[in-house]
C-alpha atoms as a PDB file:
ATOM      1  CA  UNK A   1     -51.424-222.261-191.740  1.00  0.00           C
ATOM      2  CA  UNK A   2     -50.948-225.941-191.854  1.00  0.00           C
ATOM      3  CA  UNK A   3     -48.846-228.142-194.148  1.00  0.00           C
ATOM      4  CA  UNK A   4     -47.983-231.384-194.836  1.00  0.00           C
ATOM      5  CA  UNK A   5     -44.739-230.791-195.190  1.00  0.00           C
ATOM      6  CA  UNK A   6     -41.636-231.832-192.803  1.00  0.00           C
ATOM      7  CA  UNK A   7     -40.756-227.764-192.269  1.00  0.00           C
ATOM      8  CA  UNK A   8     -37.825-228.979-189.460  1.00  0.00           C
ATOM      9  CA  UNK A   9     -35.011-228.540-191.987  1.00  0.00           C
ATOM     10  CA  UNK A  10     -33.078-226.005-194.061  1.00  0.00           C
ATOM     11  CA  UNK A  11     -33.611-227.181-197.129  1.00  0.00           C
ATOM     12  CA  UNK A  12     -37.606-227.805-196.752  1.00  0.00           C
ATOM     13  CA  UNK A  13     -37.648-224.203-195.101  1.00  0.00           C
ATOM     14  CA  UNK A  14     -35.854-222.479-198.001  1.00  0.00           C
ATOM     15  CA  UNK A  15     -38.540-223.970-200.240  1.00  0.00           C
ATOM     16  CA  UNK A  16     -41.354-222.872-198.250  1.00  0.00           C
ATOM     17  CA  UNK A  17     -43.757-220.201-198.193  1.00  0.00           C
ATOM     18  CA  UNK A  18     -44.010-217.081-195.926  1.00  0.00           C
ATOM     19  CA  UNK A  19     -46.682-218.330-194.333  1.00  0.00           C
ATOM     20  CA  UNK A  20     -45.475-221.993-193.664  1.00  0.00           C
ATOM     21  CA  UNK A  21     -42.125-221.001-192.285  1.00  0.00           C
ATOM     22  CA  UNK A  22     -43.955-218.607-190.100  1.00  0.00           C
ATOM     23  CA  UNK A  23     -45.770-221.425-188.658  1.00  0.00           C
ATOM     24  CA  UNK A  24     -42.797-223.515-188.242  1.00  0.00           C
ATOM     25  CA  UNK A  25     -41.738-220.577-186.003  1.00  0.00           C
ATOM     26  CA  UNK A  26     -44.949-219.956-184.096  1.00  0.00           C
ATOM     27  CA  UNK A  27     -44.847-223.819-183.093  1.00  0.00           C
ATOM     28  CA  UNK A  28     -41.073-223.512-181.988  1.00  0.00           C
ATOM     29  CA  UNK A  29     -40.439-225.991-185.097  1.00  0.00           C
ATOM     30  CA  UNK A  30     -37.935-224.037-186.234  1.00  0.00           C
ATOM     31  CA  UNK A  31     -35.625-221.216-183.669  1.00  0.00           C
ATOM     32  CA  UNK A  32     -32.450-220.438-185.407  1.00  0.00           C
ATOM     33  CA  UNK A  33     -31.422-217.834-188.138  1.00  0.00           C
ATOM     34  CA  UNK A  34     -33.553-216.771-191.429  1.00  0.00           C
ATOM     35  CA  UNK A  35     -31.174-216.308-193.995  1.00  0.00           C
ATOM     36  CA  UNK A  36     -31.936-218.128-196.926  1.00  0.00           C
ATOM     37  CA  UNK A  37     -35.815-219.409-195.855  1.00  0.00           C
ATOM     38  CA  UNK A  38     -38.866-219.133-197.538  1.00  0.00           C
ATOM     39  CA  UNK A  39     -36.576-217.830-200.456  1.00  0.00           C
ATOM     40  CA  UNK A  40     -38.398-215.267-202.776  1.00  0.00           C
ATOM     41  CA  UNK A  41     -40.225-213.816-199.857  1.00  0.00           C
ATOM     42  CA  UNK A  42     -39.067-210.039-198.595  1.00  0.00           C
ATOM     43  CA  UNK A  43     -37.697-210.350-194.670  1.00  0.00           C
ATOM     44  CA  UNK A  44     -37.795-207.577-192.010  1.00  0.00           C
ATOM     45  CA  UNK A  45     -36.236-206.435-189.406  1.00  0.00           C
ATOM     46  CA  UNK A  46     -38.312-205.705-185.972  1.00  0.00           C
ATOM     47  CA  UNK A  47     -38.382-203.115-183.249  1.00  0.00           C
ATOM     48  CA  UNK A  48     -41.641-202.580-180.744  1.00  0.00           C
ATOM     49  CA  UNK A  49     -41.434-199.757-179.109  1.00  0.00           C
ATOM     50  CA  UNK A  50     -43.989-197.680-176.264  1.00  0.00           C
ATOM     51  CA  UNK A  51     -45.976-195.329-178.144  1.00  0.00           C
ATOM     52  CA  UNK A  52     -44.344-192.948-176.302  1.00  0.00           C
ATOM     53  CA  UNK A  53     -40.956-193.768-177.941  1.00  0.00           C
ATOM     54  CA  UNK A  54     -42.637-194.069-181.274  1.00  0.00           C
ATOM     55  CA  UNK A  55     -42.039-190.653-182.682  1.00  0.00           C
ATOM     56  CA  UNK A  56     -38.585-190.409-181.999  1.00  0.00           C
ATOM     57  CA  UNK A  57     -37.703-193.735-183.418  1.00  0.00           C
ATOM     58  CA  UNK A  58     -40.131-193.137-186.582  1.00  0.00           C
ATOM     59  CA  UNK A  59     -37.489-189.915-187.135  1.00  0.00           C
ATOM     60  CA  UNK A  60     -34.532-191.828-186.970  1.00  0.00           C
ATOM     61  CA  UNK A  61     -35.628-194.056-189.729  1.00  0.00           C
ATOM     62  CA  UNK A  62     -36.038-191.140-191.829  1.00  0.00           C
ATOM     63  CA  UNK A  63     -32.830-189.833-190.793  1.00  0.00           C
ATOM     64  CA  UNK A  64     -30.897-193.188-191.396  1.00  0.00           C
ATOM     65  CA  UNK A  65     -32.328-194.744-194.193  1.00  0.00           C
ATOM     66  CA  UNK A  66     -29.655-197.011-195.585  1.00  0.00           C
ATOM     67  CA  UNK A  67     -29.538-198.593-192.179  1.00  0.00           C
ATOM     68  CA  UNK A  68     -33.469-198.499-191.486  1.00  0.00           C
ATOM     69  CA  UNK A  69     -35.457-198.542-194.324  1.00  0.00           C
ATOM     70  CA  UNK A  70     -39.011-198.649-192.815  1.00  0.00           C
ATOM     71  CA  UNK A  71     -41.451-200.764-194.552  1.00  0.00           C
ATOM     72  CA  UNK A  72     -44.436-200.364-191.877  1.00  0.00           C
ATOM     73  CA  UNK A  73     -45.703-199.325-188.782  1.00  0.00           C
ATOM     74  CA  UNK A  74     -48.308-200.951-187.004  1.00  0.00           C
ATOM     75  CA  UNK A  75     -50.875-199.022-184.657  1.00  0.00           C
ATOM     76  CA  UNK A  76     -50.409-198.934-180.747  1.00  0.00           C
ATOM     77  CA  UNK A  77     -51.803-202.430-179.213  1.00  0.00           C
ATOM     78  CA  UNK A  78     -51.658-204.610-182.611  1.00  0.00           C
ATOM     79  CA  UNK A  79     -49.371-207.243-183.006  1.00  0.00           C
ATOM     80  CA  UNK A  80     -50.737-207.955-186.842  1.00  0.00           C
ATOM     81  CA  UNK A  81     -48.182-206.108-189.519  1.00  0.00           C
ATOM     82  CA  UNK A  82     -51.669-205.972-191.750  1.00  0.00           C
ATOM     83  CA  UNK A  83     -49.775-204.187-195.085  1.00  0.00           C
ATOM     84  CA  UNK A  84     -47.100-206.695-194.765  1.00  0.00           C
ATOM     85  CA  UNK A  85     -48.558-209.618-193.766  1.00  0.00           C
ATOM     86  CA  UNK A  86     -52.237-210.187-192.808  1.00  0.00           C
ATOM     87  CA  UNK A  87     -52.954-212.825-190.004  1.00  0.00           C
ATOM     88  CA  UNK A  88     -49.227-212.630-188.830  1.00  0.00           C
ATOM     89  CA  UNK A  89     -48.757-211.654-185.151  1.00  0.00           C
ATOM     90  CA  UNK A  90     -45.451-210.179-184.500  1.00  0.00           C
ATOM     91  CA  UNK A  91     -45.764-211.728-181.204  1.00  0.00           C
ATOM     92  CA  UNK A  92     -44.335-215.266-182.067  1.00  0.00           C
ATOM     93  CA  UNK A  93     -43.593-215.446-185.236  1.00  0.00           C
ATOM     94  CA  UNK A  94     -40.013-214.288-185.235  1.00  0.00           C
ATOM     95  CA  UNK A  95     -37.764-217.423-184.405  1.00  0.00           C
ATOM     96  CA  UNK A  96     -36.414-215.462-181.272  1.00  0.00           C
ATOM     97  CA  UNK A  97     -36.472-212.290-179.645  1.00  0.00           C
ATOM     98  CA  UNK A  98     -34.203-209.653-177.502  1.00  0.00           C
ATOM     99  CA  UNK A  99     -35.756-207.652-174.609  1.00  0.00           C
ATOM    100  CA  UNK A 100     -33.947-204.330-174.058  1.00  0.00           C
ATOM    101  CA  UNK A 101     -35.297-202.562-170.374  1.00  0.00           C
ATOM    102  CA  UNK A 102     -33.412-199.348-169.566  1.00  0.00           C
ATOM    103  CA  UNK A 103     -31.164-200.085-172.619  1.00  0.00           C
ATOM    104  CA  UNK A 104     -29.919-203.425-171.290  1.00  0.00           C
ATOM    105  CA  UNK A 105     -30.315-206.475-173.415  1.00  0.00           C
ATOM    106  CA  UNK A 106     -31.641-209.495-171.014  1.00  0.00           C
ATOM    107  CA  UNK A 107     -29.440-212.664-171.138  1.00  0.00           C
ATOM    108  CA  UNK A 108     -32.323-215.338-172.052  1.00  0.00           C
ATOM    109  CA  UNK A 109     -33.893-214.447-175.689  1.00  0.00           C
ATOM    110  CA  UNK A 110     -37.546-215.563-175.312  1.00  0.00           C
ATOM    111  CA  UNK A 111     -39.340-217.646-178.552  1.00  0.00           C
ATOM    112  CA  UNK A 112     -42.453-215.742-178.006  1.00  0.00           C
ATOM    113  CA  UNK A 113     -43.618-212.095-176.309  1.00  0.00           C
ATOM    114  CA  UNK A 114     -46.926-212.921-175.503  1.00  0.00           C
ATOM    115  CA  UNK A 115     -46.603-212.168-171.604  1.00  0.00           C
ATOM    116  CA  UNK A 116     -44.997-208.930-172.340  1.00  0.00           C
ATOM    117  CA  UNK A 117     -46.756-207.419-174.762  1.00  0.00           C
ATOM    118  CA  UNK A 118     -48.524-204.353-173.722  1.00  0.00           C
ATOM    119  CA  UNK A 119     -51.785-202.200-175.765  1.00  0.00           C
ATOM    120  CA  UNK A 120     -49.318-198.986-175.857  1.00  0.00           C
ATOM    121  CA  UNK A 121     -46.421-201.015-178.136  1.00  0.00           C
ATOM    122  CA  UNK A 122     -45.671-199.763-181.683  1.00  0.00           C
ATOM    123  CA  UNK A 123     -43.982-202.392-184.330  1.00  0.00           C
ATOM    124  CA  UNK A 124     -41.804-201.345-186.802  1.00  0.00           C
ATOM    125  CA  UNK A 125     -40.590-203.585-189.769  1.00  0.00           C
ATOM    126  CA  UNK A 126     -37.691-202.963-191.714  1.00  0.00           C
ATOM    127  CA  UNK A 127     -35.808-204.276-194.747  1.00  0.00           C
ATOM    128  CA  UNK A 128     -33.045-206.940-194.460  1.00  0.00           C
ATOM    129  CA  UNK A 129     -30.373-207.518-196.653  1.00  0.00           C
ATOM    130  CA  UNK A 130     -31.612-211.419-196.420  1.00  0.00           C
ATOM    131  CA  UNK A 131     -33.856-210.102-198.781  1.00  0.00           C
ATOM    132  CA  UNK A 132     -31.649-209.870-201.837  1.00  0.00           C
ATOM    133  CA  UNK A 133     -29.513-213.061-201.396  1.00  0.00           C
ATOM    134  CA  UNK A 134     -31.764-214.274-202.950  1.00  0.00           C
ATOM    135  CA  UNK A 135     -31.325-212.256-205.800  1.00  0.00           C
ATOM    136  CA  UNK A 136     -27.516-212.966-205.733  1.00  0.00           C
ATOM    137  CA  UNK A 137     -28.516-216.702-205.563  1.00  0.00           C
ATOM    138  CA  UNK A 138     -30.303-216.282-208.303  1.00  0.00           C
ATOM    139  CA  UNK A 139     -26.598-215.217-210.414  1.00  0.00           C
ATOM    140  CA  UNK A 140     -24.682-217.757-209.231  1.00  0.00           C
ATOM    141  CA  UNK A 141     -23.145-215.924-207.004  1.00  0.00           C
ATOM    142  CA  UNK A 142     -22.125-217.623-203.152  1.00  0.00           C
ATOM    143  CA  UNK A 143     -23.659-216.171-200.044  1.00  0.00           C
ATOM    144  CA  UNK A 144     -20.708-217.759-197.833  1.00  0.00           C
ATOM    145  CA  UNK A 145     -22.999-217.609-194.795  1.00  0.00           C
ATOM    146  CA  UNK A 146     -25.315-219.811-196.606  1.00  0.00           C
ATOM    147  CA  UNK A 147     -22.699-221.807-197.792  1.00  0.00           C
ATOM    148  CA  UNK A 148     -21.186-222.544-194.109  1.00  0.00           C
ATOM    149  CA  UNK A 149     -24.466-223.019-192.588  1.00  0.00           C
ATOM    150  CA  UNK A 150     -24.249-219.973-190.411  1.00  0.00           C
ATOM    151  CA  UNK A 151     -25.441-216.378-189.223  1.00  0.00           C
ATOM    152  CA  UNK A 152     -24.455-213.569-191.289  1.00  0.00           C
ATOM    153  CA  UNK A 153     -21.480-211.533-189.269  1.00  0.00           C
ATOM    154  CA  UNK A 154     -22.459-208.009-188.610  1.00  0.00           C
ATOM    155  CA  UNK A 155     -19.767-205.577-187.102  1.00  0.00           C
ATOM    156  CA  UNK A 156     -20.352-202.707-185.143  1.00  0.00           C
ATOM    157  CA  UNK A 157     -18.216-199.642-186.803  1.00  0.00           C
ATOM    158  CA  UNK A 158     -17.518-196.243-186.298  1.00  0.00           C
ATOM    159  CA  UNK A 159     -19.709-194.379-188.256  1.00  0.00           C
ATOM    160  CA  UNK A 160     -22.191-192.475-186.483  1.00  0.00           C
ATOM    161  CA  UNK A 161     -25.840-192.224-187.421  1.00  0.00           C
ATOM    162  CA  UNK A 162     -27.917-189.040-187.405  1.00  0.00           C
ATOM    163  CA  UNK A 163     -29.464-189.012-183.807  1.00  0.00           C
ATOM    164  CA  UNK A 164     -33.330-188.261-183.377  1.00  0.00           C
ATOM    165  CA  UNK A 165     -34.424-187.252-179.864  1.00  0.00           C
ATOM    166  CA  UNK A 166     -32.885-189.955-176.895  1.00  0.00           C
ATOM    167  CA  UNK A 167     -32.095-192.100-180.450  1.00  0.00           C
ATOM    168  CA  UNK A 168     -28.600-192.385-181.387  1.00  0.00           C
ATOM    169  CA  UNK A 169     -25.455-194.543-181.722  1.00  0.00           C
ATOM    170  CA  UNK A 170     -23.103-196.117-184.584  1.00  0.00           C
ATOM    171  CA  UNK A 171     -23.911-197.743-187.485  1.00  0.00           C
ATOM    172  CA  UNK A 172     -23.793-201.854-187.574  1.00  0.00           C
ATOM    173  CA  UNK A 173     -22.400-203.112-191.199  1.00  0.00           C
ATOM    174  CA  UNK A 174     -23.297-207.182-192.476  1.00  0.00           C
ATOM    175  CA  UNK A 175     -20.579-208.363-194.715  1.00  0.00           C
ATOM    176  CA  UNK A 176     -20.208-211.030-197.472  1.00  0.00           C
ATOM    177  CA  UNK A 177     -16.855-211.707-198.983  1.00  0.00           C
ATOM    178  CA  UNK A 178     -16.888-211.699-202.598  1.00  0.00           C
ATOM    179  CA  UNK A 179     -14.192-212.294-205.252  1.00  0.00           C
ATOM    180  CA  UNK A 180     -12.780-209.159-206.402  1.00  0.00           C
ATOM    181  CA  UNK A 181     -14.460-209.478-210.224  1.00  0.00           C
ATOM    182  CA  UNK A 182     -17.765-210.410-209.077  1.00  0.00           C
ATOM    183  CA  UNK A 183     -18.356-207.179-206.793  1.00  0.00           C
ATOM    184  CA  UNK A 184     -19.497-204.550-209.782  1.00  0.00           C
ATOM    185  CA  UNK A 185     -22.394-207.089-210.182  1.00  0.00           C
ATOM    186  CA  UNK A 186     -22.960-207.860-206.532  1.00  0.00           C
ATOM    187  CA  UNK A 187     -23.470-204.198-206.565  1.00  0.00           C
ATOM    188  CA  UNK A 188     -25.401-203.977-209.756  1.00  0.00           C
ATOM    189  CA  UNK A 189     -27.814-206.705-208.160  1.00  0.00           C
ATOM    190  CA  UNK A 190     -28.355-205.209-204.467  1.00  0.00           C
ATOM    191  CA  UNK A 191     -28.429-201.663-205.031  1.00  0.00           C
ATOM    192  CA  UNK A 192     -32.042-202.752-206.783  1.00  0.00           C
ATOM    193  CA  UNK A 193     -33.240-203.006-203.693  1.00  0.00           C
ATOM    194  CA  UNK A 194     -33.419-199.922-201.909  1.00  0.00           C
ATOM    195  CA  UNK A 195     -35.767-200.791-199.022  1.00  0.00           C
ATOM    196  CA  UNK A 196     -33.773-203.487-198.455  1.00  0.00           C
ATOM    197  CA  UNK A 197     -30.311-201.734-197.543  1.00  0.00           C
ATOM    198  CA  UNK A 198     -29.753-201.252-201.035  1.00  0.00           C
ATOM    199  CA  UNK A 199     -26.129-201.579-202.161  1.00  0.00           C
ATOM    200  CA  UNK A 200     -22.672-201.919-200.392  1.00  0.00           C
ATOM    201  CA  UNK A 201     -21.995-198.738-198.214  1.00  0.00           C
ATOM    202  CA  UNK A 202     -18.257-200.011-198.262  1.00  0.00           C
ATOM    203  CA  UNK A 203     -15.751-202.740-200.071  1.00  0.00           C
ATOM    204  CA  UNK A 204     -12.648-203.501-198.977  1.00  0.00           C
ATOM    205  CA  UNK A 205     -10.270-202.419-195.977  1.00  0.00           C
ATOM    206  CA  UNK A 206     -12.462-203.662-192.620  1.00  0.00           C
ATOM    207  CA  UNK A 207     -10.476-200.510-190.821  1.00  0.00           C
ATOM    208  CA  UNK A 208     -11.854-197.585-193.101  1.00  0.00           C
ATOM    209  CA  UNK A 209     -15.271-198.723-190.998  1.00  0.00           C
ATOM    210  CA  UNK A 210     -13.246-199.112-187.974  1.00  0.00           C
ATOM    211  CA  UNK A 211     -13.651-202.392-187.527  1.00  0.00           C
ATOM    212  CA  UNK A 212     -10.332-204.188-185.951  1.00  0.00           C
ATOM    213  CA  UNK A 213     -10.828-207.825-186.273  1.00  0.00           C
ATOM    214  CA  UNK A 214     -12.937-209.021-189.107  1.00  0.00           C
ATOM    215  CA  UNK A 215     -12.468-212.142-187.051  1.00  0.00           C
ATOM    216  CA  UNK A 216     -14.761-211.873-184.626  1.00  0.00           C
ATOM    217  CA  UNK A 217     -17.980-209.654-185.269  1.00  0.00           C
ATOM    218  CA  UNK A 218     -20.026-208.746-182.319  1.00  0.00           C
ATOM    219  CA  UNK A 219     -23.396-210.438-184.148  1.00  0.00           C
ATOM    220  CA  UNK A 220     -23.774-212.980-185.747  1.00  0.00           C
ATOM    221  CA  UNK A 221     -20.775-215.928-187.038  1.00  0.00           C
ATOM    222  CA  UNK A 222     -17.666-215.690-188.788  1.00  0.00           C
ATOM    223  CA  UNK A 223     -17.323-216.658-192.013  1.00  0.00           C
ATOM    224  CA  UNK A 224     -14.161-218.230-194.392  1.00  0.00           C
ATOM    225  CA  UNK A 225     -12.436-215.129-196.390  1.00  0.00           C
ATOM    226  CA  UNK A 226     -10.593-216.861-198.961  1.00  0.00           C
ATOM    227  CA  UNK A 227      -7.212-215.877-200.372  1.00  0.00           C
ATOM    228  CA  UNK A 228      -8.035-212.813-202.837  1.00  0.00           C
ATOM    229  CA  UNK A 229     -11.249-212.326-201.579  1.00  0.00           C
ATOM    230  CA  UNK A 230     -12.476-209.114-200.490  1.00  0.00           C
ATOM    231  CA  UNK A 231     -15.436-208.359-197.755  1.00  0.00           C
ATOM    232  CA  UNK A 232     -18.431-206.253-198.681  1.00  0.00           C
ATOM    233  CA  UNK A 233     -20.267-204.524-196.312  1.00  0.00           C
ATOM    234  CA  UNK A 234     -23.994-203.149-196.229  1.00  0.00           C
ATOM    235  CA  UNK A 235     -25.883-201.337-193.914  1.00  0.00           C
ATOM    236  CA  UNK A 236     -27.426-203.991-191.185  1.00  0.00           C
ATOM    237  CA  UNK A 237     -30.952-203.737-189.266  1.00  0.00           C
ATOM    238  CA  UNK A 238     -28.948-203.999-186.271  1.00  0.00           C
ATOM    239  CA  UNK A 239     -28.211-200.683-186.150  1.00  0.00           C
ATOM    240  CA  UNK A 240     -31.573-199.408-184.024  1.00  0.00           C
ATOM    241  CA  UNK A 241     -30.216-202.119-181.239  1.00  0.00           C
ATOM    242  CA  UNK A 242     -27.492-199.745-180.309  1.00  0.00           C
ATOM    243  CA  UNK A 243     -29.241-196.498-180.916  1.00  0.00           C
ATOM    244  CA  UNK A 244     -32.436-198.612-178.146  1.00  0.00           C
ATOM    245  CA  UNK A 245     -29.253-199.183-175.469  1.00  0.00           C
ATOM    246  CA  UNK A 246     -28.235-195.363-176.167  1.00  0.00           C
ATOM    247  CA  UNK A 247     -31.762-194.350-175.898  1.00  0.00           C
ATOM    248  CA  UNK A 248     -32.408-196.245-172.629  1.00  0.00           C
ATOM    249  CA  UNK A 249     -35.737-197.012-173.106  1.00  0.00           C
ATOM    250  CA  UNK A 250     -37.810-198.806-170.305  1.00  0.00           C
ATOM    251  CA  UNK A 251     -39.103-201.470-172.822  1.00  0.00           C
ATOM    252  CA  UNK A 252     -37.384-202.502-176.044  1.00  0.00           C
ATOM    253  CA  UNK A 253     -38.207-205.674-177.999  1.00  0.00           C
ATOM    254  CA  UNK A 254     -36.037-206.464-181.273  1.00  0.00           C
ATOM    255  CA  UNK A 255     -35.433-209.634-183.309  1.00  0.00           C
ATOM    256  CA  UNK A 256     -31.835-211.688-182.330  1.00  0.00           C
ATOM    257  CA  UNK A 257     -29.876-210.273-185.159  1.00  0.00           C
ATOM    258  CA  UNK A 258     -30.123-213.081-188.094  1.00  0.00           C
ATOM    259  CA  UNK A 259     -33.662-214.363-186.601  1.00  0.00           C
ATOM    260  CA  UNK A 260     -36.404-212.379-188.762  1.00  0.00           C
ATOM    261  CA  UNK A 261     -39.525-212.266-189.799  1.00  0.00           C
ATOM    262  CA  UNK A 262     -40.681-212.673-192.962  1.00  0.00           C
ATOM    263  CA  UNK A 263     -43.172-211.081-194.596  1.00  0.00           C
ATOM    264  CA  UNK A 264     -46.126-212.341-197.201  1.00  0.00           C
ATOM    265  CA  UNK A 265     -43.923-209.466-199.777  1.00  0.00           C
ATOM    266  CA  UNK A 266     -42.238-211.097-202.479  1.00  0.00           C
ATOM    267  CA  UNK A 267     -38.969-209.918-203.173  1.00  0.00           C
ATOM    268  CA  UNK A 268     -39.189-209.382-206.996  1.00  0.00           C
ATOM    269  CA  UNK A 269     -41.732-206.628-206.277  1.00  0.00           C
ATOM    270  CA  UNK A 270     -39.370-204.596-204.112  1.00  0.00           C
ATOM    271  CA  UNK A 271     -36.545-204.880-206.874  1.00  0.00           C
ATOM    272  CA  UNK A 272     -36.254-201.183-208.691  1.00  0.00           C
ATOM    273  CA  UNK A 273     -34.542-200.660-212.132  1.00  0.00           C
ATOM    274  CA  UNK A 274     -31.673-198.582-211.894  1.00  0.00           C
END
């Protein structure tokens, strides 16, 4: 889709539609995090898998559904998410990618898949929790990620998931520090959104998740925690990442955690009253 629009900044992008910020990503316009863009517009999380690894991985969504809440699964061979967003093609239109073989991430995190994609691949999208900023936006309440200009942190903890054939690993948490009377409606607000991690698994103490240094996540940036605030953690997309380098699959292809792709879904539609 074409606009006439200057989509090279943040503040254009967060005004634009699903479509034009997925353009702005096709054309290597824009290569950096999602959180915030195309705001009102449902993002997803991505893993393309062999068919052969399909089955498996389908099961672990079912099994872990805070952390992967599937919203669809293409056939083997097509790279268009057709319930989610018709004319889209999963093959450059997230902003960059990781390539997983035997389990191992590769160093350099292509813009584009083209070259490697293969007629045996299966996509699946998942909720984010970009989805529902958002929403949070929306109350006046700060998304201190957005705020700072920077990824989301996402920590790896100790929970373990519920494994599903060569599929398993820990859980990965995304946190947003909140002051302490604003966190009833910060989970009032998210837990609306079900398919989209839903609400907090966890507020407070970083070490009840065993997480050691809130510091220094292993994705994403760090954000300011102000005096009195307290962090508030949700189930992350991340999470199949680990369970793909447990799994040691041949091929792997995932998002870079923060860089997703967004759907033509509008976010209000995936809100449920509670």
């Amino acid at each position: 889709m074409q606009s006439d629009r200057d989509l090279t900044s943040t503040h254009a992008l967060a005004q634009a539609t699903a479509a034009e910020l997925r353009s702005a990503i096709r054309s290597a316009q824009w290569t950096e995090p999602t959180a915030g863009l195309a705001r009102g517009f449902v993002q997803a999380n991505l893993v393309i898998l062999p068919a052969t690894e399909a089955v498996d991985f389908a099961e672990f969504c079912r099994l872990n559904p805070r952390a992967c809440p599937l919203l669809e699964q293409t056939i083997p061979g097509d790279p268009t998410p057709r319930a989610t967003a018709p004319g889209a093609d999963l093959r450059t239109d997230v902003p960059r990618y990781r390539v997983f073989r035997n389990g191992k991430p590769e160093p350099i995190e292509p813009l584009d898949i083209c070259k490697l994609w293969r007629d045996d691949l299966v996509s699946f999208l998942l909720g984010c929790s970009f989805t529902f900023e958002n929403a949070l936006l929306k109350a006046g309440l700060g998304v201190r990620h957005l705020e700072e200009g920077r990824n989301v942190p996402m920590y790896c903890t100790s929970r373990a998931c519920q494994p599903a054939g060569r599929f398993a690993g820990n859980l990965v948490v995304s946190m947003r520090p909140f002051p302490p009377e604003q966190v009833e409606q910060v989970i009032a607000l998210t837990r609306r959104y079900p398919t989209m991690h839903g609400a907090p698994l966890h507020v407070g103490d970083p070490s009840a998740l065993g997480i050691v240094d809130i510091a220094r996540p292993e994705f994403g940036e760090s954000v300011t925690i102000r005096p009195g605030e307290v962090p508030v953690f949700w189930a992350c997309g991340v999470t199949p990442q680990l369970a793909i380098c447990a799994a040691g699959c041949q091929l792997a292809i995932t998002h870079s955690p923060g860089c997703m792709f967004v759907t033509d879904w509008k976010d209000e539609d995936q809100a449920v009253e509670i």
